[in-house]
Protein backbone atom coordinates (compact mmCIF):
# COMPACT_ATOMS: atom_id res chain seq x y z
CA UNK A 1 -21.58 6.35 -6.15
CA UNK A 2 -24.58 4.58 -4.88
CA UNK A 3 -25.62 8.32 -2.86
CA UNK A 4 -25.98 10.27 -6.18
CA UNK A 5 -28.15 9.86 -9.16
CA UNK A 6 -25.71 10.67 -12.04
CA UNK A 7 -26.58 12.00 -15.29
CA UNK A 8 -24.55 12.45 -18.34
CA UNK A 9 -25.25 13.88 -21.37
CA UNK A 10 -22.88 15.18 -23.95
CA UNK A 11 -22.48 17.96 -27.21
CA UNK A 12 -20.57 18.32 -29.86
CA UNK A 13 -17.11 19.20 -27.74
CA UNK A 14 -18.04 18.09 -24.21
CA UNK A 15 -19.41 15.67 -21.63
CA UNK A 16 -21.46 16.45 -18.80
CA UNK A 17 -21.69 14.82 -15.75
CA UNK A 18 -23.94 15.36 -12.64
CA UNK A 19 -24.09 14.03 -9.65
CA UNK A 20 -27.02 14.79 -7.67
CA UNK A 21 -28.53 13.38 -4.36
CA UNK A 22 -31.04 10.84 -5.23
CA UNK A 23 -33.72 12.43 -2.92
CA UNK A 24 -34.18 15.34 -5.13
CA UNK A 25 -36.61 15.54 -7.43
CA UNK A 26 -35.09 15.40 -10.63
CA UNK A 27 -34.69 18.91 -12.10
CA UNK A 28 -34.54 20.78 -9.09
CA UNK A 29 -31.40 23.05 -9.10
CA UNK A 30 -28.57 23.13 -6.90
CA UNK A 31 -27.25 20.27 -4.24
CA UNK A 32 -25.52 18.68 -6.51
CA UNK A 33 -21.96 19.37 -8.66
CA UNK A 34 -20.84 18.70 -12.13
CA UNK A 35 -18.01 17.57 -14.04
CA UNK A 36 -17.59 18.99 -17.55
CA UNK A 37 -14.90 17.45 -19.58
CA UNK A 38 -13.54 17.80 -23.34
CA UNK A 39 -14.67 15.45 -25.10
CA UNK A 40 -11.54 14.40 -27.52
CA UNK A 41 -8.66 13.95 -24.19
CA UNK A 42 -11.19 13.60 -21.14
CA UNK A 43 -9.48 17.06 -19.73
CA UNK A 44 -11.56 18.29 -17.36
CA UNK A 45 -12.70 21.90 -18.37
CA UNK A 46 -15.10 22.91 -15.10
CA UNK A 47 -16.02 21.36 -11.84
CA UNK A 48 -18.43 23.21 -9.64
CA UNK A 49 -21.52 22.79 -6.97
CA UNK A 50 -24.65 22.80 -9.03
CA UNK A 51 -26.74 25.45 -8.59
């Protein structure tokens, strides 16, 4: 984990987590992939390359 900066963030229903490459500036889009899981069993709901 030490390669990506990792952000998390959650809503109502979900959590988000991103794992980008810690030479990006943060915002910029794409290079990176996320995680989205539900939030009451941890079932993961998408994975996918940022973009």
């Amino acid at each position: 984990m030490s390669a990506h900066r990792v952000t998390v963030w959650e809503t109502d229903a979900e959590i988000v987590v991103l794992f980008n490459d810690p030479n990006d500036p943060p915002g910029q889009r794409g290079g990176g992939f996320s995680v989205e899981l539900r939030k009451s069993d941890l079932r993961v709901l998408r994975a996918h390359p940022n973009r």
